[in-house]
Protein backbone atom coordinates (compact mmCIF):
# COMPACT_ATOMS: atom_id res chain seq x y z
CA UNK A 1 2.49 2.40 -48.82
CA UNK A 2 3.92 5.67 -47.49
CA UNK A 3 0.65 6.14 -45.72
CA UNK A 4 1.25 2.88 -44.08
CA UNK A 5 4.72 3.69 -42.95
CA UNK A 6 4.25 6.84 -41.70
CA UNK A 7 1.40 4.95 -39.56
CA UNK A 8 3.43 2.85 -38.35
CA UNK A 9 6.53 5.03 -37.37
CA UNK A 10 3.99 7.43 -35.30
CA UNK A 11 2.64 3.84 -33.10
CA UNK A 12 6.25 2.91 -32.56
CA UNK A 13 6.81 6.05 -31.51
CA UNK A 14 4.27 6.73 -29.14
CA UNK A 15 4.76 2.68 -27.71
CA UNK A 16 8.47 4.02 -26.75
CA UNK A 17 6.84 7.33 -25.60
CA UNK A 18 4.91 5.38 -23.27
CA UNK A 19 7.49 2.98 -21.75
CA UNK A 20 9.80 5.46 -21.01
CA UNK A 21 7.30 7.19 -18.95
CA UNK A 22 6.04 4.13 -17.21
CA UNK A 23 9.83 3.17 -16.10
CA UNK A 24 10.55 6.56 -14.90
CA UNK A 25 7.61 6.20 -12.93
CA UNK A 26 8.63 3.38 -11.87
CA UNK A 27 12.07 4.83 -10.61
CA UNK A 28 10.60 7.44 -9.24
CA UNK A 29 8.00 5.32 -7.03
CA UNK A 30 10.80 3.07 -5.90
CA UNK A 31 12.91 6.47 -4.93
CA UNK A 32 9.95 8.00 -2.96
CA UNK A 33 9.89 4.36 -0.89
CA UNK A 34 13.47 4.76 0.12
CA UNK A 35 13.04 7.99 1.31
CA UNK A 36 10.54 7.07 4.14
CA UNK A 37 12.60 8.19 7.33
CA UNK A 38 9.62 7.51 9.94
CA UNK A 39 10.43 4.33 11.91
CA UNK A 40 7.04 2.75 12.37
CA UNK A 41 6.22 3.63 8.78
CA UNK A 42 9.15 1.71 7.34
CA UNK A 43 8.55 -1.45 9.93
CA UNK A 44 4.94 -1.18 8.51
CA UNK A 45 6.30 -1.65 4.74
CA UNK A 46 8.60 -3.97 5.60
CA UNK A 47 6.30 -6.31 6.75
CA UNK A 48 4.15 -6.39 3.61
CA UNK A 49 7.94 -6.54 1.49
CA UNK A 50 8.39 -10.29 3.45
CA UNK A 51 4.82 -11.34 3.40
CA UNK A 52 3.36 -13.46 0.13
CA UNK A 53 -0.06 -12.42 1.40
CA UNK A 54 0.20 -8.60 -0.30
CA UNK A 55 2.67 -6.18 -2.30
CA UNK A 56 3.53 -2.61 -1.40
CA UNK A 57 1.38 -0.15 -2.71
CA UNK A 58 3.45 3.19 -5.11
CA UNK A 59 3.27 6.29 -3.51
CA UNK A 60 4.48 9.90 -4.09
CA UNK A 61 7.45 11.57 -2.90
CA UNK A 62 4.66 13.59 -1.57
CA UNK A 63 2.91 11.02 0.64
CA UNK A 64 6.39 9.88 1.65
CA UNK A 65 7.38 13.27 2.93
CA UNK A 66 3.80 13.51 4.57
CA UNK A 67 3.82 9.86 6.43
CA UNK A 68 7.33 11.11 7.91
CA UNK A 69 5.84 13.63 9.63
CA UNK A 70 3.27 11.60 11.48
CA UNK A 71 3.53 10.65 14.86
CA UNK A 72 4.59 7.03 15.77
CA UNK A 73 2.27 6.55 18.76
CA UNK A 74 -0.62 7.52 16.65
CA UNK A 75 -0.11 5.58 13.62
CA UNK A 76 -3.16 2.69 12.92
CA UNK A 77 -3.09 0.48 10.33
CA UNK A 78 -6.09 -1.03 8.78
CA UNK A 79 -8.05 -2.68 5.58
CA UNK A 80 -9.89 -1.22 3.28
CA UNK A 81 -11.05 -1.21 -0.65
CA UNK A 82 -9.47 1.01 -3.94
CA UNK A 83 -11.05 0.27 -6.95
CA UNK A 84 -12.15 -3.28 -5.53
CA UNK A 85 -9.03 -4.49 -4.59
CA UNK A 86 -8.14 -4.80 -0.36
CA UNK A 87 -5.84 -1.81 0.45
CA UNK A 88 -3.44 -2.13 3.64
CA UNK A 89 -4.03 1.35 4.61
CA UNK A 90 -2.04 3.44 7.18
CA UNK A 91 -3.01 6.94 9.09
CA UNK A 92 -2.59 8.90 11.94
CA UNK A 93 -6.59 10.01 12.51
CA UNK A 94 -9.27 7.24 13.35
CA UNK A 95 -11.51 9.46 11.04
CA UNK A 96 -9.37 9.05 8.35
CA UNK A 97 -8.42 5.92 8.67
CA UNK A 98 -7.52 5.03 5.03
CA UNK A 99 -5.07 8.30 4.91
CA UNK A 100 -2.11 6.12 2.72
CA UNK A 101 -2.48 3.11 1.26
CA UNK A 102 0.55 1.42 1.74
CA UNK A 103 -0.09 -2.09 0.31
CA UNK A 104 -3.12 -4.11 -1.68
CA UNK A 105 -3.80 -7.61 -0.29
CA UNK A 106 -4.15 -10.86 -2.52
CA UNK A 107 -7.52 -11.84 -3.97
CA UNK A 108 -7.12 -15.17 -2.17
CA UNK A 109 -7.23 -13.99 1.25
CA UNK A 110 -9.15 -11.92 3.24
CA UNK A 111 -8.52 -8.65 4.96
CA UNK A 112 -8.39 -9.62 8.48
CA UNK A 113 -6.52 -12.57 7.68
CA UNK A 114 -3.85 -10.97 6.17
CA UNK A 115 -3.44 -8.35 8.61
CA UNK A 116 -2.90 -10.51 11.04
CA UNK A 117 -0.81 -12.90 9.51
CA UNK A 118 1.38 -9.47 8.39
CA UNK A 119 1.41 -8.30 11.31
CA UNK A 120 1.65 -10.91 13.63
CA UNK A 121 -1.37 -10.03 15.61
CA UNK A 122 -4.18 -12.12 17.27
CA UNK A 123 -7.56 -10.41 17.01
CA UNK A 124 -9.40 -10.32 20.57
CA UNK A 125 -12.11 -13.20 20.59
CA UNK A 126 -15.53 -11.22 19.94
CA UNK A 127 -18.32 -11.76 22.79
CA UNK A 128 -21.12 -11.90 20.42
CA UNK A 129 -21.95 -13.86 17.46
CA UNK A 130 -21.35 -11.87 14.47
CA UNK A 131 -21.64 -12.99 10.70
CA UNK A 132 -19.12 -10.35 9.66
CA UNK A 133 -15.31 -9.93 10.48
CA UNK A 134 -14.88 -6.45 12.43
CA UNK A 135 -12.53 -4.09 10.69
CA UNK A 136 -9.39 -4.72 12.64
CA UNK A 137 -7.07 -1.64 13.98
CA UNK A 138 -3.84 -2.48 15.06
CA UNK A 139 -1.31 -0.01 16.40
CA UNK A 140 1.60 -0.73 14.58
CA UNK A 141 3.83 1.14 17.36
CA UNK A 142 2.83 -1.62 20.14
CA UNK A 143 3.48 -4.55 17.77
CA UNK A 144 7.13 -3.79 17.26
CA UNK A 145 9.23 -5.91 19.36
């Protein structure tokens, strides 16, 4: 019976353990997305905040301090995949383009879709007939109005 107990105390404490690291993680995320100071950065987040097409992705108070130092004008956002779930990603080098990922889309829509629809951006008509959607790139910087 003491065997039992003893059991039991060590999983209860461990479950608390483990929630209080997961809500000062938690904290910590939502600190590190208030201290974004870049301009096109924040517009970028905010958009995903008032869409019902994705959710803002956690980042570090690392990443935050490293998107603040990137240049406006060169700032692209674009889609792409983490662990099979659509990223919103966000970077300052065309090479690179999936530098932050600053939001994951919604199962039920598609990439290009909900980039646009986020963004409020109409893809240019392609001249050819292709069976697959082009990765957009939008430049968040021109979209602001």
């Amino acid at each position: 019976m003491s065997n039992l107990l003893n059991h039991t105390q060590r999983i209860l404490g461990l479950s608390f353990f483990l929630l209080t690291i997961t809500s000062v993680e938690l904290v910590k995320a939502d600190d590190c997305l208030k201290s974004v100071k870049n301009n096109i950065v924040k517009w970028s987040i905010s958009k995903i905040q008032s869409s019902e097409m994705a959710n803002v992705s956690s980042f570090s108070c690392k990443e935050a301090k490293e998107m603040n130092k990137m240049d406006g004008d060169q700032i692209y956002i674009t889609s792409g995949r983490k662990r099979g779930k659509a990223t919103i990603c966000l970077s300052d080098e065309k090479s690179y383009p999936c530098k932050f990922v600053i939001g994951f889309i919604n199962t039920e829509f598609d990439s290009a879709t909900a980039l646009s629809e986020i963004y409020s951006f109409t893809p240019p008509k392609s001249s050819q007939l292709n069976e697959t959607v082009e990765r957009l790139f939008l430049k968040p910087s021109s979209l602001i109005q």
